[in-house]
C-alpha atoms as a PDB file:
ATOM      1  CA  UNK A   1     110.774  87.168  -7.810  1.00  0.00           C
ATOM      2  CA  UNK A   2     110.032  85.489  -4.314  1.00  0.00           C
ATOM      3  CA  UNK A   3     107.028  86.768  -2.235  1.00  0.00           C
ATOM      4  CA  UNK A   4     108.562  86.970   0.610  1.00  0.00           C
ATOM      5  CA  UNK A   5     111.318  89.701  -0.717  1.00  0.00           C
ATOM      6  CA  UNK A   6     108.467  91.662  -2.351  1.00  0.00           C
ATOM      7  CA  UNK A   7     105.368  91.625   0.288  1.00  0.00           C
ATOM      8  CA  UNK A   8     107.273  94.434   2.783  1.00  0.00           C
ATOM      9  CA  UNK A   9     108.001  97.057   0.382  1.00  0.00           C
ATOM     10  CA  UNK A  10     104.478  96.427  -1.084  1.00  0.00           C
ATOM     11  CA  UNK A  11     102.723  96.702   2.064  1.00  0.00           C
ATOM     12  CA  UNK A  12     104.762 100.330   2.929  1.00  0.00           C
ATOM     13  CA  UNK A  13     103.613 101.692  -0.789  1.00  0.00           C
ATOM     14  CA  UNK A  14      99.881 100.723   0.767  1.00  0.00           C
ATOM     15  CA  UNK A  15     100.248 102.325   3.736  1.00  0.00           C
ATOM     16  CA  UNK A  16     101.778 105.380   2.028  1.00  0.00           C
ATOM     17  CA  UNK A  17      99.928 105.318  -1.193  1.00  0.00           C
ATOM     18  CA  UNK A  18      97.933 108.408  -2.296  1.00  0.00           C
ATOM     19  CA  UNK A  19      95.815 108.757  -5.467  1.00  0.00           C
ATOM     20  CA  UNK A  20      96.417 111.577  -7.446  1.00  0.00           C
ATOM     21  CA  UNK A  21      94.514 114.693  -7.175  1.00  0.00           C
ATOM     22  CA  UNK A  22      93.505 114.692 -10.663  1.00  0.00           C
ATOM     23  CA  UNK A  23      92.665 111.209 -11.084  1.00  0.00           C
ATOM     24  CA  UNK A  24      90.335 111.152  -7.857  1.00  0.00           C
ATOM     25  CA  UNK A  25      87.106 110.963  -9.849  1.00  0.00           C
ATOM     26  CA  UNK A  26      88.311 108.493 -12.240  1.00  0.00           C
ATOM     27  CA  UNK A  27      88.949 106.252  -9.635  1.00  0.00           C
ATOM     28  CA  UNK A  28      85.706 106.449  -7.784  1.00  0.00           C
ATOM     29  CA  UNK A  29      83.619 105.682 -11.352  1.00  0.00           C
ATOM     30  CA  UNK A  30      85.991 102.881 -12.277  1.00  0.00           C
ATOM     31  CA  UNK A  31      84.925 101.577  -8.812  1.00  0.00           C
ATOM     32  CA  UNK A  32      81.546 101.950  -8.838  1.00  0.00           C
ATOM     33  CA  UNK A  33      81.584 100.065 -12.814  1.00  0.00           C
ATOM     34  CA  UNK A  34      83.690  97.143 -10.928  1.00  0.00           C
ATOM     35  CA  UNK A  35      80.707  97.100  -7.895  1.00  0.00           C
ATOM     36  CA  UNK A  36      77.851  97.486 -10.715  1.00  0.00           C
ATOM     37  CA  UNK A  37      79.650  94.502 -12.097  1.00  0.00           C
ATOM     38  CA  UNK A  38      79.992  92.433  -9.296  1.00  0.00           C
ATOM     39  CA  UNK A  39      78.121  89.400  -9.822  1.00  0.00           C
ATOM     40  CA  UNK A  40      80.467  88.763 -13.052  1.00  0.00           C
ATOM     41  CA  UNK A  41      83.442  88.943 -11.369  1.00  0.00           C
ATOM     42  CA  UNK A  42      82.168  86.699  -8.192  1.00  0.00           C
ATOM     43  CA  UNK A  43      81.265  84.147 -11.060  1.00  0.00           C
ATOM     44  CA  UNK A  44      84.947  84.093 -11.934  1.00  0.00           C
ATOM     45  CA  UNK A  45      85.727  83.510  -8.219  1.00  0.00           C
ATOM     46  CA  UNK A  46      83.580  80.733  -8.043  1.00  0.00           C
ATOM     47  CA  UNK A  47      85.277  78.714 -11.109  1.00  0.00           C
ATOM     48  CA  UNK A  48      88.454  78.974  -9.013  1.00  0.00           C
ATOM     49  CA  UNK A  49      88.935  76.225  -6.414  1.00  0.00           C
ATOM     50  CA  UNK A  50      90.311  79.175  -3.705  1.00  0.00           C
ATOM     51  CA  UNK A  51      87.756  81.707  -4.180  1.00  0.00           C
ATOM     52  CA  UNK A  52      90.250  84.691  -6.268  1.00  0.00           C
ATOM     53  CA  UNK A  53      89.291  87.879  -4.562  1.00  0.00           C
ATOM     54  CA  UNK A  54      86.025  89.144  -7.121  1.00  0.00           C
ATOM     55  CA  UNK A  55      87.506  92.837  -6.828  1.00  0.00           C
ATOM     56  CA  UNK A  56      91.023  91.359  -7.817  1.00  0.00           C
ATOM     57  CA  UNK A  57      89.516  90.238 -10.340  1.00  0.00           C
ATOM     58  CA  UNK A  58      87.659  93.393 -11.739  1.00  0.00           C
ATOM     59  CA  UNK A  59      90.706  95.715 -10.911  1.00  0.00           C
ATOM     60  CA  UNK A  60      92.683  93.347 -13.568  1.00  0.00           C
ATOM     61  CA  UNK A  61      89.902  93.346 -16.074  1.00  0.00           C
ATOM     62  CA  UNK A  62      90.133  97.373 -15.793  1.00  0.00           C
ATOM     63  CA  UNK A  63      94.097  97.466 -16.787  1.00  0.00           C
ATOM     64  CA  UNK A  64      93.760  94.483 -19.423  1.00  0.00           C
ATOM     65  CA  UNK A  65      90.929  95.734 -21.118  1.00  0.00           C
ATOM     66  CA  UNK A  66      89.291  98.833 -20.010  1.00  0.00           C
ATOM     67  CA  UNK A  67      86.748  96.645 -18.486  1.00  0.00           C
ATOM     68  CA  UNK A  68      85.314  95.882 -21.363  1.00  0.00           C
ATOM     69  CA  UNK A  69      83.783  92.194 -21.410  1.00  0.00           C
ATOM     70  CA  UNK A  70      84.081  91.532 -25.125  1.00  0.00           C
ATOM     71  CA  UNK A  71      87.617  90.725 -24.195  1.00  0.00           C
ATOM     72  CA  UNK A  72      89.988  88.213 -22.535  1.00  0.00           C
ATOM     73  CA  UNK A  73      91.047  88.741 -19.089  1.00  0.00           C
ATOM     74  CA  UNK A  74      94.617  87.756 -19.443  1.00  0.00           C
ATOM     75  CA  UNK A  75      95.503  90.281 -21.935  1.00  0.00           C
ATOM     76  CA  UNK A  76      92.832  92.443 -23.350  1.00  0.00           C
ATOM     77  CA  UNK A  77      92.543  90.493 -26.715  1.00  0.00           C
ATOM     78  CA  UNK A  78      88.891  90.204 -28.155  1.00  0.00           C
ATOM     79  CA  UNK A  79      87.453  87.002 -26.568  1.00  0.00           C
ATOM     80  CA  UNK A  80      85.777  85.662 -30.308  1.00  0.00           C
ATOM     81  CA  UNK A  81      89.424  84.452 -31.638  1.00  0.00           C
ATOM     82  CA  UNK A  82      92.205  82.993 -30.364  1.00  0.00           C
ATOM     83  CA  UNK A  83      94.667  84.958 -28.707  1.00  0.00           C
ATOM     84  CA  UNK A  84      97.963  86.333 -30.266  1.00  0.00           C
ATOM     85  CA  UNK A  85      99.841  88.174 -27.470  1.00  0.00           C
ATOM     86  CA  UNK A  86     100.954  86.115 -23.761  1.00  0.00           C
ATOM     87  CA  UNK A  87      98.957  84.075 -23.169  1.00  0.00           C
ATOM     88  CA  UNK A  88      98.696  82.978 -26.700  1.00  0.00           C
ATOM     89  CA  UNK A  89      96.553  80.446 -28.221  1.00  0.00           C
ATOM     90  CA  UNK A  90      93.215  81.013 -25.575  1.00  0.00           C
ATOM     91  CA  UNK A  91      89.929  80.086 -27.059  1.00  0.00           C
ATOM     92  CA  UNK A  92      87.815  81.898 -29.123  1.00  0.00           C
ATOM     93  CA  UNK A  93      85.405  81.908 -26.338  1.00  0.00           C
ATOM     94  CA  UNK A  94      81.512  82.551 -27.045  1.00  0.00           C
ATOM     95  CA  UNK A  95      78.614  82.378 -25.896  1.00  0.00           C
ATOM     96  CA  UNK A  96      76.429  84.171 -23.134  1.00  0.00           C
ATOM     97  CA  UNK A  97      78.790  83.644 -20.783  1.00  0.00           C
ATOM     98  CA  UNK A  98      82.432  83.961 -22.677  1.00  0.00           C
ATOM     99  CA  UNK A  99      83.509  86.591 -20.961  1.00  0.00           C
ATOM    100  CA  UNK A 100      83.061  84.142 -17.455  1.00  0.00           C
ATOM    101  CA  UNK A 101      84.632  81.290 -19.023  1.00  0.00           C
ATOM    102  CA  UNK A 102      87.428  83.319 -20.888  1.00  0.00           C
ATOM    103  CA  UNK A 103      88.450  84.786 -17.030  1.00  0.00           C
ATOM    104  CA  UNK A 104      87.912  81.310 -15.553  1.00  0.00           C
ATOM    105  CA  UNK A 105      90.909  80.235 -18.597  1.00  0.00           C
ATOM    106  CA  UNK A 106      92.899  82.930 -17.852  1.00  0.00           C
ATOM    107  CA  UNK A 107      92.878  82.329 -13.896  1.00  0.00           C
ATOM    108  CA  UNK A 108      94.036  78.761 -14.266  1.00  0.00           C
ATOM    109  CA  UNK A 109      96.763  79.936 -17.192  1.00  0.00           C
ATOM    110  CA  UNK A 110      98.401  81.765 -14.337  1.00  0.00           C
ATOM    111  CA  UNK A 111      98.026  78.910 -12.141  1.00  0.00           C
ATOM    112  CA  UNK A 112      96.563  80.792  -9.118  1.00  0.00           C
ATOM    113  CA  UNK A 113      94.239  78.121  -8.016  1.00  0.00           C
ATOM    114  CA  UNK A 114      97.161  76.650  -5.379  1.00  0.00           C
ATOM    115  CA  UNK A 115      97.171  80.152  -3.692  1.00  0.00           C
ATOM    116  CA  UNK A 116      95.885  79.641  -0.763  1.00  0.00           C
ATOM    117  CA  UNK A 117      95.092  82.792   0.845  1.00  0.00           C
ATOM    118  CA  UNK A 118      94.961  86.158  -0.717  1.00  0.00           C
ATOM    119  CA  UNK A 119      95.970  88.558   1.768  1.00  0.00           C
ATOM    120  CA  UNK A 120      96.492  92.045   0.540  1.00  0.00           C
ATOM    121  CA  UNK A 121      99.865  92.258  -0.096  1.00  0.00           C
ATOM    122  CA  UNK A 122      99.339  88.759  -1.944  1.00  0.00           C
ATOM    123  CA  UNK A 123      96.865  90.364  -4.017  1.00  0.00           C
ATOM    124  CA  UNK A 124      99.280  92.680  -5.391  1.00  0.00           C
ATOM    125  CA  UNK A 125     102.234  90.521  -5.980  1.00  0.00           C
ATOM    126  CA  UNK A 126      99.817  88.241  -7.798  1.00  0.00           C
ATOM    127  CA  UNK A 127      98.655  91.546  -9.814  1.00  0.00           C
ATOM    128  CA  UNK A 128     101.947  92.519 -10.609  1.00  0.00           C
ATOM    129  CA  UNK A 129     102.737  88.852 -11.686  1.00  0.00           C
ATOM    130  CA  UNK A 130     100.183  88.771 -13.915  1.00  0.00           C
ATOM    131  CA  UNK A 131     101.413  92.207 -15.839  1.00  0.00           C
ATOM    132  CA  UNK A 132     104.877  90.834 -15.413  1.00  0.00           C
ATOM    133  CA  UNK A 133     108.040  91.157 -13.224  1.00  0.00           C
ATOM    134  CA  UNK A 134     109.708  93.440 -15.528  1.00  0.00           C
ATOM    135  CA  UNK A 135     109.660  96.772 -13.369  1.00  0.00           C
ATOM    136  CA  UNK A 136     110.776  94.944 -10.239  1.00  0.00           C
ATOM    137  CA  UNK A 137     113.938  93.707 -12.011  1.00  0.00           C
ATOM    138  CA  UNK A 138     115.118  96.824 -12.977  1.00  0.00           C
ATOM    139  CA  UNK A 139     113.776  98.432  -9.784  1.00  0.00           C
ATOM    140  CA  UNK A 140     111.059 100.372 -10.039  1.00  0.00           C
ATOM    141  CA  UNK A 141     107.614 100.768  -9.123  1.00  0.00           C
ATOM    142  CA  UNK A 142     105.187  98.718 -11.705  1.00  0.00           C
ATOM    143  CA  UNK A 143     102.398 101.369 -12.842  1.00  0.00           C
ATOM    144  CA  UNK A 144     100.294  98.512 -13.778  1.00  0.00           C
ATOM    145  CA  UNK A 145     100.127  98.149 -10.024  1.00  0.00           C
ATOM    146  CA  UNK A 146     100.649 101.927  -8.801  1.00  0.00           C
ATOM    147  CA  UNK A 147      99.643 103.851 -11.634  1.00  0.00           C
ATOM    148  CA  UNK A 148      98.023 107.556 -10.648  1.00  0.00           C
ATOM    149  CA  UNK A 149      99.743 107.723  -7.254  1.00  0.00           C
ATOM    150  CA  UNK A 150     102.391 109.169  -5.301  1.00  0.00           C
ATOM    151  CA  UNK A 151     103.889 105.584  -5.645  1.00  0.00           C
ATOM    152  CA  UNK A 152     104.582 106.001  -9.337  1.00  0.00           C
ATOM    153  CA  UNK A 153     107.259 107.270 -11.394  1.00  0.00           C
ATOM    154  CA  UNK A 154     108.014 108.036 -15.030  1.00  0.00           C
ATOM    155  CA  UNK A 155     108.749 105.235 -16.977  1.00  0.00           C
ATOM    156  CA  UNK A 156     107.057 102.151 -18.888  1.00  0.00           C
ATOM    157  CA  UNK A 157     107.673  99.429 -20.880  1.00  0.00           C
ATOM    158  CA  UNK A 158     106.474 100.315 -24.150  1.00  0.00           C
ATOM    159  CA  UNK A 159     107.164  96.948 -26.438  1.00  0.00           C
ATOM    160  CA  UNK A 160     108.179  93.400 -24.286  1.00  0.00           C
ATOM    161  CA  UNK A 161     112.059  94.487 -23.119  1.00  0.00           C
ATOM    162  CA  UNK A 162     111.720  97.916 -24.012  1.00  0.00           C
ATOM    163  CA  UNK A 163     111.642 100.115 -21.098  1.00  0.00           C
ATOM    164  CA  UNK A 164     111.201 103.977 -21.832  1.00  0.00           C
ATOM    165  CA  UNK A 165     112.154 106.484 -18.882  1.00  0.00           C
ATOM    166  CA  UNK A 166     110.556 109.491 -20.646  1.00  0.00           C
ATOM    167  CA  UNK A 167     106.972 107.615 -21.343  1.00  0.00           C
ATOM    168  CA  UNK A 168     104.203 108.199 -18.231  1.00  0.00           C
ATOM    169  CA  UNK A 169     101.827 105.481 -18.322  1.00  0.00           C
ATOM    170  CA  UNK A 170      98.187 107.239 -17.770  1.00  0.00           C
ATOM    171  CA  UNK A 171      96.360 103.909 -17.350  1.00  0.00           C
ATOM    172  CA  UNK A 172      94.951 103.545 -13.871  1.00  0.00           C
ATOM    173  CA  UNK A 173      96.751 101.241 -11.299  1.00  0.00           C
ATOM    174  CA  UNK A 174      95.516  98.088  -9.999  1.00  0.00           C
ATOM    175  CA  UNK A 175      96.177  99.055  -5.865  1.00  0.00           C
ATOM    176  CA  UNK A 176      94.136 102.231  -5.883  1.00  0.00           C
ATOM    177  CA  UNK A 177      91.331 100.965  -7.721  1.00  0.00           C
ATOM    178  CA  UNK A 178      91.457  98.288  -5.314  1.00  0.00           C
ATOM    179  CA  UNK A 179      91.658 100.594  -2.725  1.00  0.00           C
ATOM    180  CA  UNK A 180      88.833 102.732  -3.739  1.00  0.00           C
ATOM    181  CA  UNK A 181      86.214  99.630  -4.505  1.00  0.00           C
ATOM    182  CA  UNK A 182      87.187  98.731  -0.969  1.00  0.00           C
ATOM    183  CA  UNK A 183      86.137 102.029   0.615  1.00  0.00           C
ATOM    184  CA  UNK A 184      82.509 102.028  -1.253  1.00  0.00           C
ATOM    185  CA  UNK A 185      82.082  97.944  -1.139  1.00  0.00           C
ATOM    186  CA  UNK A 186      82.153  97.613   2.807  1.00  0.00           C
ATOM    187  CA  UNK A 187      81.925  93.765   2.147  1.00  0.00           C
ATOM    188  CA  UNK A 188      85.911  93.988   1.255  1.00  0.00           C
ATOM    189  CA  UNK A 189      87.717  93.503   4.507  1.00  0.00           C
ATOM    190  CA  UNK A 190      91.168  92.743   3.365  1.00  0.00           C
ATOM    191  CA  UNK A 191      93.794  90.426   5.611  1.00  0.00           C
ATOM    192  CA  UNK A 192      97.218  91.800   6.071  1.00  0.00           C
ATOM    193  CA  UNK A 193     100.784  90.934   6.554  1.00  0.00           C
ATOM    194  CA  UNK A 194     102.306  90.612  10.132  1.00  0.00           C
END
């Protein structure tokens, strides 16, 4: 799954993303949790050589975990014992500062320290990476990225290879979270495709 084939047809869902009526709120306190949070995530950042986008960060600590920093940035598992689910075999990780060095291990798992610029668009083909490139084989929209806009559509893996038209994932996507930390964090500027 090349960049370059994805980073177009992300870019349009951007432009012509729309959150959900219903979900409006949500968003806007999942935001203001990642900005409270801030100086966690921009700790992360700072153990990467290429400076990982902090709100990147927090938007995948939201779908992994529920933002909750008792656990493990790549996949939600608690961060005192090793994990069992991809990636397996991370830490335990303790301390003070686990939750830090658990996302600092879980940046360099996925190798993202050779990126070197995180446009938008790069931001969310790195998100959707990170989840998986399941929905773009078969086609479709990944929720972990669009989930609770127009963007989305019924559908989700429920179990590794096990895709389920009838399911509706309800988690919250990564873009529009993203989109709405942007909008009350006027720090965020984000770089586009040409």
């Amino acid at each position: 799954m090349r960049y370059a084939d994805i980073w177009p047809k992300y870019a349009k869902y951007w432009d012509t993303m729309t959150i959900n009526s219903t979900d409006i709120n949500l968003f806007t306190e999942y935001a203001q949790y990642a900005i409270a949070n801030k100086s966690i995530y921009q700790q992360i950042s700072a153990g990467s050589s290429n400076a990982i986008p902090w709100a990147m960060i927090a938007c995948i600590h939201r779908r992994e975990s529920d933002g909750n920093f008792n656990c493990y940035l790549g996949n939600g598992q608690l961060l005192s014992r090793k994990t069992t689910e991809v990636p397996q075999n991370r830490g335990p990780f303790t301390g003070s500062n686990a939750f830090v060095e658990g996302g600092i291990d879980a940046i360099r798992e996925e190798d993202w320290t050779n990126i070197l610029d995180w446009r938008l668009e790069k931001q969310l083909y790195y998100m959707m990476l990170f989840n998986g490139d399941g929905y773009e084989v078969i086609g479709e929209p990944s929720p972990y990225i669009w989930g609770l806009t127009n963007i989305q559509k019924p559908g989700k893996y429920v179990a590794d290879h096990d895709f389920d038209r009838s399911v509706m994932d309800t988690q919250p996507g990564c873009a529009p979270l993203l989109f709405e930390i942007a909008k009350l964090d006027p720090s965020i500027v984000f770089v586009r495709e040409d």
